[in-house]
PDB file of N, CA and C in Angstrom:
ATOM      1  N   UNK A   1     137.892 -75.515  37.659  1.00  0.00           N
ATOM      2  CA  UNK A   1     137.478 -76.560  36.746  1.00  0.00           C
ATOM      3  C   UNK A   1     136.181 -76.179  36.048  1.00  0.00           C
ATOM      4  N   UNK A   2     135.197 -75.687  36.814  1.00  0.00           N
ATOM      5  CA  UNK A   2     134.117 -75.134  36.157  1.00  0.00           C
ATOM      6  C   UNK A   2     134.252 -73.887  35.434  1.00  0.00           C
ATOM      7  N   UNK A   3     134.990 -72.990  35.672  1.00  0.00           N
ATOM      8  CA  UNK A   3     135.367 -71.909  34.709  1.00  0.00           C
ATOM      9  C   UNK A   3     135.764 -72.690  33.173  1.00  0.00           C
ATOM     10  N   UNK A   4     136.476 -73.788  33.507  1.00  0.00           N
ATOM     11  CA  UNK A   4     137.650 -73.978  32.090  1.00  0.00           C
ATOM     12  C   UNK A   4     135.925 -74.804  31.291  1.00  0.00           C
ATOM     13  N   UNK A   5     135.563 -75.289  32.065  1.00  0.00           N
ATOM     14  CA  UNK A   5     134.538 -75.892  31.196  1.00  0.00           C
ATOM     15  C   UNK A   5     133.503 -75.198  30.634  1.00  0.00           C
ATOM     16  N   UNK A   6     132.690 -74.191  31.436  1.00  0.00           N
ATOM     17  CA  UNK A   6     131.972 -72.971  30.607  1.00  0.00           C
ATOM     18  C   UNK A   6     132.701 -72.377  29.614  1.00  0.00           C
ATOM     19  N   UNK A   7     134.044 -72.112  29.816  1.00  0.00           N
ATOM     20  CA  UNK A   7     135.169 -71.445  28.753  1.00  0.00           C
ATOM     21  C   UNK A   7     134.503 -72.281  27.287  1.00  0.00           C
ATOM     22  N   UNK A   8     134.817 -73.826  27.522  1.00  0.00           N
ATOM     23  CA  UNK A   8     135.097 -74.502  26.502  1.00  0.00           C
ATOM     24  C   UNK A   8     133.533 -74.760  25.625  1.00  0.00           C
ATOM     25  N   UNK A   9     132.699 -74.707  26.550  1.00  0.00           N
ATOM     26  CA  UNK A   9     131.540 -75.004  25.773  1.00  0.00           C
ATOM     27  C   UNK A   9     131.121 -73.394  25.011  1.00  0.00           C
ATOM     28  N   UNK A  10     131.773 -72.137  25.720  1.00  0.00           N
ATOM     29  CA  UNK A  10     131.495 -70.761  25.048  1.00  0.00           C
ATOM     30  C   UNK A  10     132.144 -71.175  23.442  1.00  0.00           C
ATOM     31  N   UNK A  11     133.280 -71.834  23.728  1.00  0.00           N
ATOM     32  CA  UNK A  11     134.632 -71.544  22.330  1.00  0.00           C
ATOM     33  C   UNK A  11     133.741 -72.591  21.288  1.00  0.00           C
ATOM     34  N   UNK A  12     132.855 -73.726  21.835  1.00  0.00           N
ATOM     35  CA  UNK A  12     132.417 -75.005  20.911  1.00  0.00           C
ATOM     36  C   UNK A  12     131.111 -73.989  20.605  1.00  0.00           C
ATOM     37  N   UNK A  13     130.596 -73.702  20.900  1.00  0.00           N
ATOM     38  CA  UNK A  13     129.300 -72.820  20.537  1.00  0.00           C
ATOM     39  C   UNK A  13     129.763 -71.680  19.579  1.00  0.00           C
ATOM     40  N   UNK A  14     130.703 -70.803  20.008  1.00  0.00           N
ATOM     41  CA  UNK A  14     131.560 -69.977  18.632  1.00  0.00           C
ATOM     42  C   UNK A  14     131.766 -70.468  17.425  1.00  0.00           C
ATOM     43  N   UNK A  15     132.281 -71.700  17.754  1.00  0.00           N
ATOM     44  CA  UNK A  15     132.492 -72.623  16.031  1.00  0.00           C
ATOM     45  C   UNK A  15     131.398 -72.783  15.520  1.00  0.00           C
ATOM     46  N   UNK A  16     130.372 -73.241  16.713  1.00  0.00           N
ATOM     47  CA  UNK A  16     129.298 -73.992  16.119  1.00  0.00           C
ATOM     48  C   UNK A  16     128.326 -73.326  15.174  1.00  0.00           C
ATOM     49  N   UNK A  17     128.749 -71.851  15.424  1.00  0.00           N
ATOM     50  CA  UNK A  17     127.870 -70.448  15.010  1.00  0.00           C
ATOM     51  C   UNK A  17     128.560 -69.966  13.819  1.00  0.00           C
ATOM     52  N   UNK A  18     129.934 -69.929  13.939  1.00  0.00           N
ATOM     53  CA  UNK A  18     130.513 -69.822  12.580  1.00  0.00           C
ATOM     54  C   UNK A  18     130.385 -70.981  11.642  1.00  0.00           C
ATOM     55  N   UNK A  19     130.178 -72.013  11.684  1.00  0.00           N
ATOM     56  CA  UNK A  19     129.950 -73.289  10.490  1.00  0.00           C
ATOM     57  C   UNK A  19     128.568 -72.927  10.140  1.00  0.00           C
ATOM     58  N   UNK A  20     127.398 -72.819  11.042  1.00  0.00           N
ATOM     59  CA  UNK A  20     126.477 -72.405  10.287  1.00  0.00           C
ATOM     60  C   UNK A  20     125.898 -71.215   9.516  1.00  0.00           C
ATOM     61  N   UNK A  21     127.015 -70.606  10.474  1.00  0.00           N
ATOM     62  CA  UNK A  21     126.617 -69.141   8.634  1.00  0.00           C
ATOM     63  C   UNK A  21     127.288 -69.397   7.598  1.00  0.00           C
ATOM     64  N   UNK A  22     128.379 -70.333   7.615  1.00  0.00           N
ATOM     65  CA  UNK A  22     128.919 -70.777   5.993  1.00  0.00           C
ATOM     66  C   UNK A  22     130.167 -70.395   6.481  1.00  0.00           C
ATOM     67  N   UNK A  23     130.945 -70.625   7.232  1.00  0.00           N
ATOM     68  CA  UNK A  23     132.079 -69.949   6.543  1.00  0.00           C
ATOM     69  C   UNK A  23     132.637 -68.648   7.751  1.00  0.00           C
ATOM     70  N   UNK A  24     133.730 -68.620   7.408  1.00  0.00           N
ATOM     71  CA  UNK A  24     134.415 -67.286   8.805  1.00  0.00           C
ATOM     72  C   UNK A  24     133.536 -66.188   8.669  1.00  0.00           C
ATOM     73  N   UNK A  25     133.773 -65.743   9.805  1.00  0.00           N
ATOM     74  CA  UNK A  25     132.952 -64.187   9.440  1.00  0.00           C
ATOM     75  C   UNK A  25     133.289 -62.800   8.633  1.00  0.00           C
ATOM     76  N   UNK A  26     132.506 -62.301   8.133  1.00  0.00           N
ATOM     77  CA  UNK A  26     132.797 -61.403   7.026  1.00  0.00           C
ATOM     78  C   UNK A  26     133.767 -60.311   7.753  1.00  0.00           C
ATOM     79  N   UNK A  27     134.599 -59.839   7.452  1.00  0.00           N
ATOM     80  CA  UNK A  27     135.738 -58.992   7.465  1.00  0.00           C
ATOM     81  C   UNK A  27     135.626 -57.602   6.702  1.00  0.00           C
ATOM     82  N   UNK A  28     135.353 -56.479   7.552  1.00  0.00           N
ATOM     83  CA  UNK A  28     135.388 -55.265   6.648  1.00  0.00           C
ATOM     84  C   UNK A  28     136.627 -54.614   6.332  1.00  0.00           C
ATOM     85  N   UNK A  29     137.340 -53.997   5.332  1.00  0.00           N
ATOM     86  CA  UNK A  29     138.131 -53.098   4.777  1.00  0.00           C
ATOM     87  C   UNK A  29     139.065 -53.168   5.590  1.00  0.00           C
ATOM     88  N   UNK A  30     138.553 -52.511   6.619  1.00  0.00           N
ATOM     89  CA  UNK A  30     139.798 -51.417   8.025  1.00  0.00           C
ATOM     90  C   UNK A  30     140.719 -52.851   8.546  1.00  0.00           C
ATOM     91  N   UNK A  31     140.625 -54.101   8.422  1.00  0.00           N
ATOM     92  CA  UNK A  31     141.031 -55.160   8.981  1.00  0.00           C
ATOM     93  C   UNK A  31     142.236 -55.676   7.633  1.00  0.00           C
ATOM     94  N   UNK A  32     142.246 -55.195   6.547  1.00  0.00           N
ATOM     95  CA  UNK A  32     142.956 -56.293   5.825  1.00  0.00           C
ATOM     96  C   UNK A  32     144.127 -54.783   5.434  1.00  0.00           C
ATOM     97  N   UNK A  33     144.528 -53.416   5.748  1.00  0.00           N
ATOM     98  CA  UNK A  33     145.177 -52.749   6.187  1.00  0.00           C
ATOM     99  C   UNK A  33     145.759 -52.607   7.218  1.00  0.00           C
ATOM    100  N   UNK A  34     145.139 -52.596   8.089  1.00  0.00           N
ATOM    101  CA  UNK A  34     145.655 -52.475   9.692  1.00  0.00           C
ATOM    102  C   UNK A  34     146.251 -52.940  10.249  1.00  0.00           C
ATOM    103  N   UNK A  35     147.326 -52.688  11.536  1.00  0.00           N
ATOM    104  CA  UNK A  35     148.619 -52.943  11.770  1.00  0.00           C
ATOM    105  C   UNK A  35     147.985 -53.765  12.902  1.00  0.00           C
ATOM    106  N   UNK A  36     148.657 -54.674  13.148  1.00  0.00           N
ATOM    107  CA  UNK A  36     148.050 -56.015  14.034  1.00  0.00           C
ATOM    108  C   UNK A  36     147.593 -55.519  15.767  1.00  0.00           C
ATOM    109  N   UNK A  37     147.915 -54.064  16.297  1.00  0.00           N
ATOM    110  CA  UNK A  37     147.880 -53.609  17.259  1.00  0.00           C
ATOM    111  C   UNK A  37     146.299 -52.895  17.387  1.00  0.00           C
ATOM    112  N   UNK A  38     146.079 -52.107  15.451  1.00  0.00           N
ATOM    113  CA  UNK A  38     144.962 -51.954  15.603  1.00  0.00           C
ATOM    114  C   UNK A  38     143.663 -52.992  15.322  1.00  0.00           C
ATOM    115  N   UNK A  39     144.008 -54.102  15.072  1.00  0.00           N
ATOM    116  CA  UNK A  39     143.342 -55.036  15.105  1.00  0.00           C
ATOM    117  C   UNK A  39     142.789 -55.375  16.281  1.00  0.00           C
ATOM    118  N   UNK A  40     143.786 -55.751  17.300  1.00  0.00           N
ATOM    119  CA  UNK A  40     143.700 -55.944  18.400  1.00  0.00           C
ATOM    120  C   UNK A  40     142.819 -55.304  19.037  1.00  0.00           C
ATOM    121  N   UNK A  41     142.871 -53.368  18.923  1.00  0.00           N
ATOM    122  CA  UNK A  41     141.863 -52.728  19.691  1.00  0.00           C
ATOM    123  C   UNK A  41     140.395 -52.704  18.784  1.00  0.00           C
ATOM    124  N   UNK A  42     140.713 -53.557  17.983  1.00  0.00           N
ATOM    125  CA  UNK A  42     138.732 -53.591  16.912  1.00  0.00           C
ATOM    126  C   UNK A  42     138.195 -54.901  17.982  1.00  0.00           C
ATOM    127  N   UNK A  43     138.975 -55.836  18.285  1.00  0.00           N
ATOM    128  CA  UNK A  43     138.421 -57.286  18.590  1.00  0.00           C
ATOM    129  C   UNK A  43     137.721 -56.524  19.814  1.00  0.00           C
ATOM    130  N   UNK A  44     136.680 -57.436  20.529  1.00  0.00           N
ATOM    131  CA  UNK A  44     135.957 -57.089  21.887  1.00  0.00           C
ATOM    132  C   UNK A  44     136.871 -57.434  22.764  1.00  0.00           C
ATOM    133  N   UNK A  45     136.335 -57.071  23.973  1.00  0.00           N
ATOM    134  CA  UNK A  45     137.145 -57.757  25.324  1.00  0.00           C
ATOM    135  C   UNK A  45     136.741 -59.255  25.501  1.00  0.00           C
ATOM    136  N   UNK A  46     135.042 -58.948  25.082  1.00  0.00           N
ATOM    137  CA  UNK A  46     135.415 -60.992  25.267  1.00  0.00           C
ATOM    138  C   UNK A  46     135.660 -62.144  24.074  1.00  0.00           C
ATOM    139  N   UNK A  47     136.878 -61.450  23.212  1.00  0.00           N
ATOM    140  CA  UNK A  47     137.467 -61.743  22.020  1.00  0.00           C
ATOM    141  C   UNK A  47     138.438 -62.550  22.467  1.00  0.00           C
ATOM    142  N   UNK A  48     138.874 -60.612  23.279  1.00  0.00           N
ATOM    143  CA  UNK A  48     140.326 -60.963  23.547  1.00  0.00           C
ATOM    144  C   UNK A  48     140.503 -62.103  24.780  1.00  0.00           C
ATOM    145  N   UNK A  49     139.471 -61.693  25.669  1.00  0.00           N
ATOM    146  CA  UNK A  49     139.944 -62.701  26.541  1.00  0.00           C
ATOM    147  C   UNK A  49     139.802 -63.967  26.650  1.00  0.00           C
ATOM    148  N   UNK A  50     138.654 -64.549  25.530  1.00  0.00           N
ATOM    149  CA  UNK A  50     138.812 -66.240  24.807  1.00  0.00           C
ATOM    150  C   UNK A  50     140.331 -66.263  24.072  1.00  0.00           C
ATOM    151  N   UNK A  51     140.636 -65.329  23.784  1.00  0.00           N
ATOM    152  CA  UNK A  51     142.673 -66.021  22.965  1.00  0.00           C
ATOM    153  C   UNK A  51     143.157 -65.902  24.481  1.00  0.00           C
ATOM    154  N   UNK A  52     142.831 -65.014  25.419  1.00  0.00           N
ATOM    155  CA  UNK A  52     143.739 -65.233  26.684  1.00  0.00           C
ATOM    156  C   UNK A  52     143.849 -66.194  27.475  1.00  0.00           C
ATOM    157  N   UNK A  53     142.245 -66.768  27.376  1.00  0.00           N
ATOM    158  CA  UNK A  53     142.207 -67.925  27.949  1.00  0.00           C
ATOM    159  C   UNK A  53     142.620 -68.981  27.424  1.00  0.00           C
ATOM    160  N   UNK A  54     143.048 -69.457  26.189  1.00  0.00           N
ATOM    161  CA  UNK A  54     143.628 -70.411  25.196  1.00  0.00           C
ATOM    162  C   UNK A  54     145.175 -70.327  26.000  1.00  0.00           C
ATOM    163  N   UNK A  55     145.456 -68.901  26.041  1.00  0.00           N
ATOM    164  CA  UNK A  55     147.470 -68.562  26.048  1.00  0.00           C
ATOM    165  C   UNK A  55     147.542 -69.492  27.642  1.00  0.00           C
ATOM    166  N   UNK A  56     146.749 -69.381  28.609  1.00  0.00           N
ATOM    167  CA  UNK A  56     146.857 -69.269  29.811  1.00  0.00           C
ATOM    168  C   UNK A  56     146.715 -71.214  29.963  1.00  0.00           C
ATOM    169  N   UNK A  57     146.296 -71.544  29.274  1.00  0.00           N
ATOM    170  CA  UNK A  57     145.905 -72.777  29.027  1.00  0.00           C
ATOM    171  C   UNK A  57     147.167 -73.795  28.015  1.00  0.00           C
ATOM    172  N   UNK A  58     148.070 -72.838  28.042  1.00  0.00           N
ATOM    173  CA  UNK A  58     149.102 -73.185  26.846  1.00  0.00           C
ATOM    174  C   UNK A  58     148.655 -73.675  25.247  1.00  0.00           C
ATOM    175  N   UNK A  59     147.706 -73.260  24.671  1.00  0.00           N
ATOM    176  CA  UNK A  59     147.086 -73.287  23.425  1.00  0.00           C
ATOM    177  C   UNK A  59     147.081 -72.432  22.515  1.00  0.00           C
ATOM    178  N   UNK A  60     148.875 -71.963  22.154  1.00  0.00           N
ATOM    179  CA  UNK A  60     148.939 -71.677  21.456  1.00  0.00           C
ATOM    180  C   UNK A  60     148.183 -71.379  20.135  1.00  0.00           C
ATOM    181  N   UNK A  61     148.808 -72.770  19.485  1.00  0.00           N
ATOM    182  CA  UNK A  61     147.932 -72.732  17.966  1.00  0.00           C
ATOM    183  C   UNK A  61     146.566 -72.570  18.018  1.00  0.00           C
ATOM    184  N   UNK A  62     145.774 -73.151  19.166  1.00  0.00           N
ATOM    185  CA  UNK A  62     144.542 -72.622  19.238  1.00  0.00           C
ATOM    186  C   UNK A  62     143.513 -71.578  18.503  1.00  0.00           C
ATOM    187  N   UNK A  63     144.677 -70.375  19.870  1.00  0.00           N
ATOM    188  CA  UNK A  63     144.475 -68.724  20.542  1.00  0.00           C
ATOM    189  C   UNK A  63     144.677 -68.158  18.694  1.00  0.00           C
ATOM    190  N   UNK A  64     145.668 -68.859  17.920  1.00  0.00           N
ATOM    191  CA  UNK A  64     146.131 -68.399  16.571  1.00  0.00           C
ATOM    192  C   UNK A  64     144.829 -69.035  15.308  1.00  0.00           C
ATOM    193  N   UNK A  65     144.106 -69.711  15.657  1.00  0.00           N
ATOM    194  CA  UNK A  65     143.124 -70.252  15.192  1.00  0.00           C
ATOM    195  C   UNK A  65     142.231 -69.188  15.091  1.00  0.00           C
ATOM    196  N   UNK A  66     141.666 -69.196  16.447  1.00  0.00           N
ATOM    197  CA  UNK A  66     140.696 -68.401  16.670  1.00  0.00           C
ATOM    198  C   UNK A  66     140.865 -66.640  16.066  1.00  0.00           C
ATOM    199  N   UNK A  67     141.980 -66.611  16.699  1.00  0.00           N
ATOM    200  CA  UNK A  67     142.381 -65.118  15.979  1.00  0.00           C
ATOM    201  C   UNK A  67     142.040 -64.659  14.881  1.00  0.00           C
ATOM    202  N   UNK A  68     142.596 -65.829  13.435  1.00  0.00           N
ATOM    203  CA  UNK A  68     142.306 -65.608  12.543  1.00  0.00           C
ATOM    204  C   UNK A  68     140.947 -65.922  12.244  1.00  0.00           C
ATOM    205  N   UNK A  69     139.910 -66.138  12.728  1.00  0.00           N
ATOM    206  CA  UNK A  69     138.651 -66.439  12.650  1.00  0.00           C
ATOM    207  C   UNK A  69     138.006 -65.386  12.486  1.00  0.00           C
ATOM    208  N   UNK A  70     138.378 -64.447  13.673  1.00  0.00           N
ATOM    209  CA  UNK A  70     137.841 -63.404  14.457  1.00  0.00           C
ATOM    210  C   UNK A  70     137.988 -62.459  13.442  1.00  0.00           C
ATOM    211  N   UNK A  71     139.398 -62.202  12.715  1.00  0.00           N
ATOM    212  CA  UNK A  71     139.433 -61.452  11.885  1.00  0.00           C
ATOM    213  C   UNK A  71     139.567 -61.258  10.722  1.00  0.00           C
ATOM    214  N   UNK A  72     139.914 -62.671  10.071  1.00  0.00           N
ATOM    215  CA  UNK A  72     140.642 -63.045   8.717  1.00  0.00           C
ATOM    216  C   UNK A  72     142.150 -62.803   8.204  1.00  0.00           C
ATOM    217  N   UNK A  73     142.516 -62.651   8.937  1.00  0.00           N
ATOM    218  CA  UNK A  73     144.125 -61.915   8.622  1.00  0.00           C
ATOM    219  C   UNK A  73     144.862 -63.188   8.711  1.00  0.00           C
ATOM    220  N   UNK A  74     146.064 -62.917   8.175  1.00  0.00           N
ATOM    221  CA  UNK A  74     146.853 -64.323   7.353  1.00  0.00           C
ATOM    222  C   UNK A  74     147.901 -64.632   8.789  1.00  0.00           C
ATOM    223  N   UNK A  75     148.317 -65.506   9.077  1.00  0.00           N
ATOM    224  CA  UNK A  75     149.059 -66.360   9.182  1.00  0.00           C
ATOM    225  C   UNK A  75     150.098 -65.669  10.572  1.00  0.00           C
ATOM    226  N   UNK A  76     150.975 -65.011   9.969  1.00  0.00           N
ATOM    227  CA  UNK A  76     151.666 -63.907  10.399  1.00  0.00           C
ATOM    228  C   UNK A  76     151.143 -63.142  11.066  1.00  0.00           C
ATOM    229  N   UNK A  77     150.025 -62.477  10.905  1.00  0.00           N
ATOM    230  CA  UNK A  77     149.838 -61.054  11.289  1.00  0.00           C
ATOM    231  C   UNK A  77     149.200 -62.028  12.361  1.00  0.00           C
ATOM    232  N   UNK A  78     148.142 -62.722  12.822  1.00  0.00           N
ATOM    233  CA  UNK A  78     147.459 -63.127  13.667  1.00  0.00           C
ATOM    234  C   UNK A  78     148.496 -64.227  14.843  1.00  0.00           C
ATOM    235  N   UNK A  79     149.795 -64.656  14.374  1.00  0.00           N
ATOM    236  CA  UNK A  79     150.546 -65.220  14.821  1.00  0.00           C
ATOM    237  C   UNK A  79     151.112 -63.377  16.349  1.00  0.00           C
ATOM    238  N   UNK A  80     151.262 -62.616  15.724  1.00  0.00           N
ATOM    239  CA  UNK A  80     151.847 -61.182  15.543  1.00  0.00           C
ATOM    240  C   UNK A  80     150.962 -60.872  16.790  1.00  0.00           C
ATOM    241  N   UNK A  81     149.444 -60.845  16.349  1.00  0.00           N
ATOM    242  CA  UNK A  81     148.705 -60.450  17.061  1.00  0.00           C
ATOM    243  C   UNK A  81     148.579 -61.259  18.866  1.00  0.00           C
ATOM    244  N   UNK A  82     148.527 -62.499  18.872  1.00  0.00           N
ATOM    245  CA  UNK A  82     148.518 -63.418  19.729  1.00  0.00           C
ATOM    246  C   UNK A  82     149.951 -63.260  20.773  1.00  0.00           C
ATOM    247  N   UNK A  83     151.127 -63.024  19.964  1.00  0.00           N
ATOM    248  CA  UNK A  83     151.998 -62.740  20.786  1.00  0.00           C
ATOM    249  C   UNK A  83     151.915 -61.853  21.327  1.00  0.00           C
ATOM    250  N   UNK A  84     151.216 -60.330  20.980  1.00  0.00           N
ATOM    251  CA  UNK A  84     151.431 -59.147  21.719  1.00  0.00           C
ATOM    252  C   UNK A  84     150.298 -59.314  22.735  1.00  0.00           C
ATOM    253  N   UNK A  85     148.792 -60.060  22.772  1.00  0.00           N
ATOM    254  CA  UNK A  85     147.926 -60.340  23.700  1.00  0.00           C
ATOM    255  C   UNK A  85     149.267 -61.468  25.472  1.00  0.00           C
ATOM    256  N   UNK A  86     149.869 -62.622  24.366  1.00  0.00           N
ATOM    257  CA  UNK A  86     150.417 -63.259  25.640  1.00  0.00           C
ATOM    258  C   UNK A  86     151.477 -62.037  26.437  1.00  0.00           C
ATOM    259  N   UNK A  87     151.566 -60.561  25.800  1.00  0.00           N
ATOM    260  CA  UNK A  87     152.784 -60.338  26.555  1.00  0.00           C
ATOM    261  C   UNK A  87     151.593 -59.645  27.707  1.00  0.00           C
ATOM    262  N   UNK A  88     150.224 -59.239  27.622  1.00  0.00           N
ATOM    263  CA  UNK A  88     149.967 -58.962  28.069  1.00  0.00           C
ATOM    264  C   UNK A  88     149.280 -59.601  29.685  1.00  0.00           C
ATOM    265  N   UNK A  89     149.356 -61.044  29.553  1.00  0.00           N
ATOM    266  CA  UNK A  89     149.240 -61.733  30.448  1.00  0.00           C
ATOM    267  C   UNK A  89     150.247 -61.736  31.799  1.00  0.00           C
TER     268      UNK A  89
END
């Protein structure tokens, strides 16, 4: 119970950090080419393992939220991306 709640105040503090710089975070080049696998290995480990902890939590649309946050990529590809993280669970 105390894990899920540090989790949640990490993920409310993430937002809270992205609204005040304006806006998602800036996205370089190599991200709006790249095949959703190498995306995956750009994100950090404690990227990946805030979408893991969303999947594990059944929060889908969430984990697909955040994804695209993390990287800017559309719809699909971050849908793409999220599934190949849950197979890894």
């Amino acid at each position: 119970m105390t894990v899920v709640l540090i989790l949640a105040v990490l993920v409310v503090i993430f937002l809270l950090t992205i609204f005040f710089q304006g806006g998602s975070p800036t996205i370089g080049k190599d991200f709006n080419n790249s095949s959703s696998r190498e995306i995956i290995q750009q994100l950090s480990g404690g990227e990946k393992e805030q979408i893991k902890v969303l999947l594990r939590q059944s929060k889908k649309i969430e984990a697909i939220k955040i994804c695209r946050s993390l990287t800017g990529c559309g719809l699909k590809d971050a849908k793409e991306m999220v599934e190949k993280l849950e197979r890894e669970i």
